[in-house]
Protein backbone atom coordinates (compact mmCIF):
# COMPACT_ATOMS: atom_id res chain seq x y z
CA UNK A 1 61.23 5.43 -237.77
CA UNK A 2 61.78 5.34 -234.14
CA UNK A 3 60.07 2.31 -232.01
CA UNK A 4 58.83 5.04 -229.63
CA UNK A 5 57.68 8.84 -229.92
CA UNK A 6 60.39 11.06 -230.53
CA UNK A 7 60.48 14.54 -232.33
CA UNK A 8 60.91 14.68 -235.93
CA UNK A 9 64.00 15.56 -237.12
CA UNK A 10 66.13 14.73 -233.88
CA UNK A 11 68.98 12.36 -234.36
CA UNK A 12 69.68 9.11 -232.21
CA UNK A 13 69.97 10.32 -228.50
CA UNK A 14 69.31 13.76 -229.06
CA UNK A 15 65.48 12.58 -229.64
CA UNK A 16 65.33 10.12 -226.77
CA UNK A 17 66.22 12.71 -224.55
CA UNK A 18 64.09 15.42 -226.16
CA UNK A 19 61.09 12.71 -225.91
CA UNK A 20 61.88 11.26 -221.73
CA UNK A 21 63.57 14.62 -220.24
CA UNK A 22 64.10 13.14 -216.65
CA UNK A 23 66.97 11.20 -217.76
CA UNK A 24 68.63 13.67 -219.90
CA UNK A 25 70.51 15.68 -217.01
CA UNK A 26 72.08 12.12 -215.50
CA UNK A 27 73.07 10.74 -218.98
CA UNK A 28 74.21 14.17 -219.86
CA UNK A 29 76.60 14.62 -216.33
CA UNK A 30 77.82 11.19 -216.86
CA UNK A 31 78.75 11.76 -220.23
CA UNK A 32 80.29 15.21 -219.17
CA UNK A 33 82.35 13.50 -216.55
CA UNK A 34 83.55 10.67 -218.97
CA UNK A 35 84.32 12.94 -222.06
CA UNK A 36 84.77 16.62 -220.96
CA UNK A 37 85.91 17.36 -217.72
CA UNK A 38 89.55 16.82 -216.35
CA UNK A 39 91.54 14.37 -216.73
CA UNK A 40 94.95 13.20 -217.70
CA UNK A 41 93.42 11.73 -221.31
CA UNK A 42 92.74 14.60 -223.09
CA UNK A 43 89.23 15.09 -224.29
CA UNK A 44 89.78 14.41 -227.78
CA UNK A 45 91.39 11.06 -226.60
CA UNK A 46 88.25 9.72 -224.21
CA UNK A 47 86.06 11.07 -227.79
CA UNK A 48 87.68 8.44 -229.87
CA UNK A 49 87.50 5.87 -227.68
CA UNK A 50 83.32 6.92 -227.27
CA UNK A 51 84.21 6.62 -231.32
CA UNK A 52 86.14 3.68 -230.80
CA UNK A 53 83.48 1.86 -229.34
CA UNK A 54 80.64 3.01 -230.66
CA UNK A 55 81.84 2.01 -234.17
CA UNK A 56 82.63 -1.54 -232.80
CA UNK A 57 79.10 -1.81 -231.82
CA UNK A 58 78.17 -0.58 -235.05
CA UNK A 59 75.78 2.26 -233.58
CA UNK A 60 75.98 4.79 -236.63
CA UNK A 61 75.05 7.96 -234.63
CA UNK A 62 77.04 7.71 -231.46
CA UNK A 63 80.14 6.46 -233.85
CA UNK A 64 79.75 9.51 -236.18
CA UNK A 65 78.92 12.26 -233.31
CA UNK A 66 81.76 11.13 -231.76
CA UNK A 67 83.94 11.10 -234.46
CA UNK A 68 83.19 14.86 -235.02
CA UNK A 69 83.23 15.66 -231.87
CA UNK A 70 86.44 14.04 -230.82
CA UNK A 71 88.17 15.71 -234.25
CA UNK A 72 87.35 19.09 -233.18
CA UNK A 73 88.87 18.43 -229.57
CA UNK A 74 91.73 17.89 -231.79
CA UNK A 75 91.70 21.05 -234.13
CA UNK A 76 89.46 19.91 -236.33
CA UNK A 77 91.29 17.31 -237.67
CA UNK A 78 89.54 13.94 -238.78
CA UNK A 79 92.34 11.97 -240.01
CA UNK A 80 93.44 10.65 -236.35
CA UNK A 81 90.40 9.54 -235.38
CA UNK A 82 89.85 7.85 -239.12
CA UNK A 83 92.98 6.15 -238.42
CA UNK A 84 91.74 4.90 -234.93
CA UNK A 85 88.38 3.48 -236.56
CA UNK A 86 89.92 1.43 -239.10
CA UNK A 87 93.13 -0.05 -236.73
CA UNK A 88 94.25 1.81 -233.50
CA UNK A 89 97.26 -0.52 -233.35
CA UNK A 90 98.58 1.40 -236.88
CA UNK A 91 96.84 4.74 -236.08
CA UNK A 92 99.10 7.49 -234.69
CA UNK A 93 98.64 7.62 -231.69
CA UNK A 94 100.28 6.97 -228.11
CA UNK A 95 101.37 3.10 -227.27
CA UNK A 96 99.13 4.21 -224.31
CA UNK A 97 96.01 4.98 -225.99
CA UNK A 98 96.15 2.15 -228.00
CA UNK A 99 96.28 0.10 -225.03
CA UNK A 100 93.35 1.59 -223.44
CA UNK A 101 91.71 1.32 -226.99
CA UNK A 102 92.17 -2.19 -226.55
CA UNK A 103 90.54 -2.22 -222.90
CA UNK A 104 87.33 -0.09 -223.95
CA UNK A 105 87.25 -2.95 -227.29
CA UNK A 106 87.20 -5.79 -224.56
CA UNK A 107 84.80 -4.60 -222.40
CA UNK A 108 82.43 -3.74 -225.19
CA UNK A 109 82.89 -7.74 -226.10
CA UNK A 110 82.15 -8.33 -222.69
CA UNK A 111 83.25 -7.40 -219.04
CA UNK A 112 84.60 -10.86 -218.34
CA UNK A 113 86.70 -10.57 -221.61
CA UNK A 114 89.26 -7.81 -220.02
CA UNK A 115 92.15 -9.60 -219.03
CA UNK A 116 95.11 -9.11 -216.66
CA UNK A 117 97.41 -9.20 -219.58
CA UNK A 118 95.37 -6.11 -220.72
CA UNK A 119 95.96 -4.34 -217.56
CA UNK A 120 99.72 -4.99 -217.18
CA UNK A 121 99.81 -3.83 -220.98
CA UNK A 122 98.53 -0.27 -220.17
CA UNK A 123 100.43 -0.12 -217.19
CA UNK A 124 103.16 -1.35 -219.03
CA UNK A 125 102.53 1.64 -221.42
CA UNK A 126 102.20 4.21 -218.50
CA UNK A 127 98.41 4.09 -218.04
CA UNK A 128 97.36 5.09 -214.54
CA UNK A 129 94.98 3.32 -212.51
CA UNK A 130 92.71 6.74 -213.00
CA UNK A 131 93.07 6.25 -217.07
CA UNK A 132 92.16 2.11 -216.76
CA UNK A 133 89.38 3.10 -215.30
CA UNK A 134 88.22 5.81 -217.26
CA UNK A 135 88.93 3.88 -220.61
CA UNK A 136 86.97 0.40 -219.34
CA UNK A 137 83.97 2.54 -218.18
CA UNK A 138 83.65 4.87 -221.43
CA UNK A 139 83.80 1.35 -223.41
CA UNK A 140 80.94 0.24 -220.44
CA UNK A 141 79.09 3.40 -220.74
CA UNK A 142 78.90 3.30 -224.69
CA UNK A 143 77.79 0.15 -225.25
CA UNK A 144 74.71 1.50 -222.68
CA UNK A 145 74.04 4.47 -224.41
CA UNK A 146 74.90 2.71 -228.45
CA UNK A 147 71.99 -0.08 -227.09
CA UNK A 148 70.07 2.42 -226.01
CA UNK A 149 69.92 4.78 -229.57
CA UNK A 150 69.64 1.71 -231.54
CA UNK A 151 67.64 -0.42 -229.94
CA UNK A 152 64.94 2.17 -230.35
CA UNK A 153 65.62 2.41 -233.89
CA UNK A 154 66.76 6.21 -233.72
CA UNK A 155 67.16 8.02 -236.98
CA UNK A 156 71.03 8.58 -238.03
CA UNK A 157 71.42 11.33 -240.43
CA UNK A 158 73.63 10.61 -243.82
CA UNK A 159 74.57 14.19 -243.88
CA UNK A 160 78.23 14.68 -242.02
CA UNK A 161 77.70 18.19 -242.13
CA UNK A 162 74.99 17.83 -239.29
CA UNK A 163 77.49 15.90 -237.18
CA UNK A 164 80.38 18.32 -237.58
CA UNK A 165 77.95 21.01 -236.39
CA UNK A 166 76.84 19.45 -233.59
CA UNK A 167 80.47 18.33 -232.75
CA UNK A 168 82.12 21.59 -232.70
CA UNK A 169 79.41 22.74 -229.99
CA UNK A 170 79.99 19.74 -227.96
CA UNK A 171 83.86 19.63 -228.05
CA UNK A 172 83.42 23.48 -226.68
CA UNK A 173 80.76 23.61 -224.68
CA UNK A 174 80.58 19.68 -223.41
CA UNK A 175 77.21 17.73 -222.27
CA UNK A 176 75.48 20.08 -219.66
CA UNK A 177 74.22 22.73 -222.35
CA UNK A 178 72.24 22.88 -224.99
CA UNK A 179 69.16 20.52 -223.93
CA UNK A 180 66.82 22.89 -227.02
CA UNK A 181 68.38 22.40 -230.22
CA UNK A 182 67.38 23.37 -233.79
CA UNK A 183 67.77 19.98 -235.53
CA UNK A 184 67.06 20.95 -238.92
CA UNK A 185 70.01 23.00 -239.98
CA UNK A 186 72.08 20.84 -236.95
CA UNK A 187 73.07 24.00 -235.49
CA UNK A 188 72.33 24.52 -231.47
């Protein structure tokens, strides 16, 4: 049970937001411009690392949202972003990403903890100043927003089914729609 009011049935942020609506539109642009919009990391790429993160802090919603939601930026296909959870260094993907996985794991540690060895590494690896950004605020931004849907004790659902649904809209649509869902089949 949630440490505040929030409606029944709506998962981790999803309820905050449905219970303290002036703060859903920021959270929900800022998210859009982190996730969605364009960029030179691909949407399903900036999803993983939301994953990425997310699972590092252990914050079951935002890990498993983001999961489904950065597999269906990617066809629908889970196994990448599986790979990613468990070890980016063996997953398959770009020496790139996993050196901006590596910034966005540092920064959730702690700010102070990125170091210029991590920098040169992406650069190294052909990440842009635009990307190192990008990758160290996503890993900045989650740990804000896992804090936020765990420290009020949000309710994670067991059933994946509810997070693929709600994936799927968000990889197509992104974060500026959909503000009145229908929770209990996790369809918007």
């Amino acid at each position: 049970m949630a440490h505040i009011n929030v409606p029944e049935g709506a998962p981790g942020i999803r309820g905050l937001m449905m219970s303290h609506p002036e703060q859903t539109r920021p959270m929900n642009e800022l998210a859009n411009a982190l996730l969605h919009d364009e960029g030179t990391l691909t949407p399903g790429e900036r999803e993983m690392l939301a994953a990425y993160v997310s699972n590092g802090n252990k914050c079951k919603y935002c890990a498993t949202i983001h999961t489904a939601i950065a597999a269906h930026q990617m066809g629908g296909d889970y196994s990448v972003v599986h790979a990613v959870l468990q070890d980016p260094s063996t997953a398959p993907i770009t020496e790139k990403l996993k050196a901006l996985m590596n910034i966005g794991d540092k920064v959730r540690e702690g700010g102070l903890n990125v170091t210029d060895e991590d920098i040169a590494r992406a650069r190294n690896e052909g990440a842009t100043d635009a990307e190192i950004h990008d990758a160290l605020l996503i890993g900045a931004s989650f740990c804000m927003f896992n804090r936020y849907v765990d420290g009020l004790a949000t309710w994670a659902p067991d059933d994946l089914s509810i997070y693929d649904s709600i994936g799927k809209t968000r990889a197509a649509e992104g974060y500026l729609t959909g503000y009145k869902q229908v929770f209990s089949t996790g369809s918007e």
